[in-house]
PDB file of N, CA and C in Angstrom:
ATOM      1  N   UNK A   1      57.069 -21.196  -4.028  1.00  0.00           N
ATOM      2  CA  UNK A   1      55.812 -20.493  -4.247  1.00  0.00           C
ATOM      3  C   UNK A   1      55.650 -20.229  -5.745  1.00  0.00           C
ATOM      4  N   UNK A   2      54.497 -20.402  -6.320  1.00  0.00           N
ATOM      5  CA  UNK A   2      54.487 -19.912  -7.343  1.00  0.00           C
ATOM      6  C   UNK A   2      53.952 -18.464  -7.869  1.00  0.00           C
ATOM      7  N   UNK A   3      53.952 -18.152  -9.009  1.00  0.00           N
ATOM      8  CA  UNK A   3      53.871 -16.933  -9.556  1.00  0.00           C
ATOM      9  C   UNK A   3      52.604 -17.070 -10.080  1.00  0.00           C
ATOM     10  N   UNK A   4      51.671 -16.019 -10.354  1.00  0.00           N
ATOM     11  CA  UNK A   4      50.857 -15.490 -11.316  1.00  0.00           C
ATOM     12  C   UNK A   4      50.640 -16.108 -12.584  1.00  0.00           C
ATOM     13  N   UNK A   5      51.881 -16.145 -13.303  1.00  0.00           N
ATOM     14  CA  UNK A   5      51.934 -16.339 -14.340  1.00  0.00           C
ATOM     15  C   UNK A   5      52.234 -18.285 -14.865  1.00  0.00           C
ATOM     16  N   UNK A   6      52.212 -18.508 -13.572  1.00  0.00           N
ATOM     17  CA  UNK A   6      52.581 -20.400 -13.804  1.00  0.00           C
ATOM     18  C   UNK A   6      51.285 -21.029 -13.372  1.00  0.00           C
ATOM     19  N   UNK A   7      50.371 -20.248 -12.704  1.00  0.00           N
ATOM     20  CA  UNK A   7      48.743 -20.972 -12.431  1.00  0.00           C
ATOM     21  C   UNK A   7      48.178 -20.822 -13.527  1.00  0.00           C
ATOM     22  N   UNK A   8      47.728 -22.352 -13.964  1.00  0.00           N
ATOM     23  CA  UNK A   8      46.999 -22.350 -15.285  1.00  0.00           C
ATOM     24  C   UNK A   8      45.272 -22.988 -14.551  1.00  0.00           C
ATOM     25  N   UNK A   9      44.463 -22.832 -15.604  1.00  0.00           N
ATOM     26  CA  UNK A   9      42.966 -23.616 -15.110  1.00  0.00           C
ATOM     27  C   UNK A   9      42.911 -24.791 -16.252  1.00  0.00           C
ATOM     28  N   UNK A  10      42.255 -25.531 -15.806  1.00  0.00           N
ATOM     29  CA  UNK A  10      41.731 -26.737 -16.407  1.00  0.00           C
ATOM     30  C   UNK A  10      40.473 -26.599 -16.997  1.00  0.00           C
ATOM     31  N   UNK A  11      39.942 -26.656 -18.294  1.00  0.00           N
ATOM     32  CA  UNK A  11      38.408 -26.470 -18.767  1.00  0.00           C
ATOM     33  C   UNK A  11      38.265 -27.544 -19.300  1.00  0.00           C
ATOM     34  N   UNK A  12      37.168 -28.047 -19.467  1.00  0.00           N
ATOM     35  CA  UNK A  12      36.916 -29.162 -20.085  1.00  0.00           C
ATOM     36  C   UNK A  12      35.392 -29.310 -21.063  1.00  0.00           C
ATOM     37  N   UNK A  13      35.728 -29.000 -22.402  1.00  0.00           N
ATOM     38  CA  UNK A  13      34.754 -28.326 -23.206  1.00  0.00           C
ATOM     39  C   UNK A  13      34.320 -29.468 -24.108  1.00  0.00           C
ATOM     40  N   UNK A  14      33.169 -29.570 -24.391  1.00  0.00           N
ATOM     41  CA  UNK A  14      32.549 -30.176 -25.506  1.00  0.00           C
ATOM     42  C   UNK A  14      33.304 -30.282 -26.651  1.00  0.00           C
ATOM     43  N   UNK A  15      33.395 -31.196 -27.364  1.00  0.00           N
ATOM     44  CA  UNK A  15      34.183 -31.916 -28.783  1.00  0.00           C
ATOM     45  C   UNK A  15      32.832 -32.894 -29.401  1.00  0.00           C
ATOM     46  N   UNK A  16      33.041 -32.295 -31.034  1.00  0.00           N
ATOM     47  CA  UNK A  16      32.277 -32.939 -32.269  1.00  0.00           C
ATOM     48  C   UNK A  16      33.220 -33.576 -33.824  1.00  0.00           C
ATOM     49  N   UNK A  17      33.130 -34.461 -33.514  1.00  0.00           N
ATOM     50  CA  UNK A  17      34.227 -34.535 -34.739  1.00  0.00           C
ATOM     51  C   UNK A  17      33.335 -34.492 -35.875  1.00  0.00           C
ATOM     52  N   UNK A  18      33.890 -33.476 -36.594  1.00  0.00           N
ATOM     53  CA  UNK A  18      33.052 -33.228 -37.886  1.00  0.00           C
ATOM     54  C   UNK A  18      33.788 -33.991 -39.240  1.00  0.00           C
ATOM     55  N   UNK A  19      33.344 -34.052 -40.234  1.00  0.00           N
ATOM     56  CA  UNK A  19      33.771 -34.724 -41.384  1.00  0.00           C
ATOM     57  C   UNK A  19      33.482 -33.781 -42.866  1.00  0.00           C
ATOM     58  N   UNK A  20      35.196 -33.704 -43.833  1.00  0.00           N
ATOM     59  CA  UNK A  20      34.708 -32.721 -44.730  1.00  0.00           C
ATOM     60  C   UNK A  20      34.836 -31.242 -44.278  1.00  0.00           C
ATOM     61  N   UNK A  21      35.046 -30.813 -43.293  1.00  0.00           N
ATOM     62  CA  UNK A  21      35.032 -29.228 -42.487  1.00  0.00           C
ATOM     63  C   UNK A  21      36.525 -29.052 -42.214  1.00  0.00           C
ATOM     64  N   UNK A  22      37.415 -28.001 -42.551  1.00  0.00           N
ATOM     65  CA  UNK A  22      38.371 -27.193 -41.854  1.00  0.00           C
ATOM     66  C   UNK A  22      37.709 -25.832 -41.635  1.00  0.00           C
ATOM     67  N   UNK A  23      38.212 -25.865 -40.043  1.00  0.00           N
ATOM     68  CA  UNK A  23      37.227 -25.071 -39.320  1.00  0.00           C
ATOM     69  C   UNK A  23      38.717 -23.937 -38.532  1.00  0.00           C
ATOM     70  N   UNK A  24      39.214 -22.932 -38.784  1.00  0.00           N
ATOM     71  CA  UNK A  24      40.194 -21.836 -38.459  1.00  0.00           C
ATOM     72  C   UNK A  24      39.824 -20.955 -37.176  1.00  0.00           C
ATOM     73  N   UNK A  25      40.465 -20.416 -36.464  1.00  0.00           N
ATOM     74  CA  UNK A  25      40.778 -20.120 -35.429  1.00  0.00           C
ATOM     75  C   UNK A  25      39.200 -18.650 -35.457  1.00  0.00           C
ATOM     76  N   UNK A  26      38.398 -18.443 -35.083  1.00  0.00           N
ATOM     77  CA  UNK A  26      37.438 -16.822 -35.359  1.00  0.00           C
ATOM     78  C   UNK A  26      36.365 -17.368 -36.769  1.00  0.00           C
ATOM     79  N   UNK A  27      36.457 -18.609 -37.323  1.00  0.00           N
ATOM     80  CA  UNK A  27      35.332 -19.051 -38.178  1.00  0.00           C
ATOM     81  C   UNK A  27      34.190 -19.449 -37.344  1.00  0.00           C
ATOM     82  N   UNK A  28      33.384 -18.740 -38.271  1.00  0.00           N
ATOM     83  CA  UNK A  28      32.119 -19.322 -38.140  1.00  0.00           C
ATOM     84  C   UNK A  28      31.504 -20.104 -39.104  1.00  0.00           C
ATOM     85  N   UNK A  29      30.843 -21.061 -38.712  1.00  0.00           N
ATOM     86  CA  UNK A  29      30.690 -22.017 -39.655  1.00  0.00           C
ATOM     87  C   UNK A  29      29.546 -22.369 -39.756  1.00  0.00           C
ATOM     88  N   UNK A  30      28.332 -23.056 -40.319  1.00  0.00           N
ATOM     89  CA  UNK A  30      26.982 -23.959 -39.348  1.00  0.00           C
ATOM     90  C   UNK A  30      27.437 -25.075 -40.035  1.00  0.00           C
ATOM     91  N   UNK A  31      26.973 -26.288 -39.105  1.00  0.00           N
ATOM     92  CA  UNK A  31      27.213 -27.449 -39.856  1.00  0.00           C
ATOM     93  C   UNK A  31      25.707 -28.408 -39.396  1.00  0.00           C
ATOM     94  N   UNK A  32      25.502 -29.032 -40.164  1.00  0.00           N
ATOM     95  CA  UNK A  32      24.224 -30.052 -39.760  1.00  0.00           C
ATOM     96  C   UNK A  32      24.682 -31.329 -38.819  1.00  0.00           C
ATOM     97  N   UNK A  33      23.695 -31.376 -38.035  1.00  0.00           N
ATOM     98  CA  UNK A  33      24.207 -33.007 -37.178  1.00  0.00           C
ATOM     99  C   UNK A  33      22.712 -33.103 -37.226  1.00  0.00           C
ATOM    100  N   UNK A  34      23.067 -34.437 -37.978  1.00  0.00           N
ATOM    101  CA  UNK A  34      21.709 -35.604 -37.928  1.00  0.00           C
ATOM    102  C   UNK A  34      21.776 -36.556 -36.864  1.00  0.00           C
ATOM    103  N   UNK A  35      22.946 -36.710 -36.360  1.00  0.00           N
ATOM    104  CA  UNK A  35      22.579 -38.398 -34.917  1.00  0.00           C
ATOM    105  C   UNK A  35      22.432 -37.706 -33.864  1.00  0.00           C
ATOM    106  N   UNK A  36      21.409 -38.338 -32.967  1.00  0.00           N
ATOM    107  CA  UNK A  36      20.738 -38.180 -32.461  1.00  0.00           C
ATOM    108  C   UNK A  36      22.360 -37.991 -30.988  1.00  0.00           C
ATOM    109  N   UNK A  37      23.078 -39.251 -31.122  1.00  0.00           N
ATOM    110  CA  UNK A  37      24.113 -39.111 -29.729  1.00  0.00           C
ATOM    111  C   UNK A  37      24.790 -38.192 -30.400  1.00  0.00           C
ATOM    112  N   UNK A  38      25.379 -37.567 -31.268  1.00  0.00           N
ATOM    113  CA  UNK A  38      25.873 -36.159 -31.428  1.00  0.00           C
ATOM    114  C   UNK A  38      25.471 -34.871 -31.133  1.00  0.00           C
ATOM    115  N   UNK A  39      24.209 -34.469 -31.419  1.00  0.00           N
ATOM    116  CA  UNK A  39      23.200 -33.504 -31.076  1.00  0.00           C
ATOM    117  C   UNK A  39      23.321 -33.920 -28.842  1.00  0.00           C
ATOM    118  N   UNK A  40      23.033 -35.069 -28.689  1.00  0.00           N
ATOM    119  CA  UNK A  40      23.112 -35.179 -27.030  1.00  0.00           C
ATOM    120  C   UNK A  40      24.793 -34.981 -26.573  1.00  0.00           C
ATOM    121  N   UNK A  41      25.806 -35.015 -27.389  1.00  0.00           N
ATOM    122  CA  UNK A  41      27.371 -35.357 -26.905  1.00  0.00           C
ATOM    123  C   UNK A  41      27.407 -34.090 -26.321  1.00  0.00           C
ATOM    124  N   UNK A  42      27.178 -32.645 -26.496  1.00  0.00           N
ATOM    125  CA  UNK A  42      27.845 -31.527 -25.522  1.00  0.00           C
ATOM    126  C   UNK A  42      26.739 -31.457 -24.418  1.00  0.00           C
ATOM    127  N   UNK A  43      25.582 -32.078 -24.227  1.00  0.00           N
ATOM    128  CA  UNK A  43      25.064 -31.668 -23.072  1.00  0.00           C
ATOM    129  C   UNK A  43      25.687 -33.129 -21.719  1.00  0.00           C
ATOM    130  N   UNK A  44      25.878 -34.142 -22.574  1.00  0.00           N
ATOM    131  CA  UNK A  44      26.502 -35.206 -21.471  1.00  0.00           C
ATOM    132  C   UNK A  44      27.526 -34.825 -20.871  1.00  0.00           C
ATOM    133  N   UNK A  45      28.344 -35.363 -19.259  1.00  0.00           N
ATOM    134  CA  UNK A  45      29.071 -34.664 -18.591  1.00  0.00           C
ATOM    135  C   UNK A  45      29.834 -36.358 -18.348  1.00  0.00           C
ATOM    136  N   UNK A  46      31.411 -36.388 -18.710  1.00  0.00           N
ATOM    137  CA  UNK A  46      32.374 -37.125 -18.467  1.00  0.00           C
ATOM    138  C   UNK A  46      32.298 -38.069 -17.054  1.00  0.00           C
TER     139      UNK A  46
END
C-alpha cells in the first residue's frame, strides 16, 4: 500500500522556448512573441 507521501500527480503545462532570457524561480518577466505558432503553442493540446 502506499503512503500519502509517495502519490505524486502528473501536470502537463505549456512550454515556450525563449531566446536571450534567464528567467529565475518568482520572476516576472514580459517577453514579446511575434510567430504566430508560438502565440497558438499553449492553447494546443498534445
Amino acid at each position: 500500500m502506499t503512503s500519502p507521501k509517495e502519490k505524486f500527480e502528473t501536470k502537463k503545462l505549456p512550454m515556450m522556448p525563449i531566446r536571450d532570457v534567464v528567467i529565475f524561480p518568482y520572476m516576472m518577466t514580459p517577453f514579446v512573441v511575434g510567430r504566430e505558432s508560438s502565440v497558438c503553442a499553449p492553447s494546443r493540446r498534445p
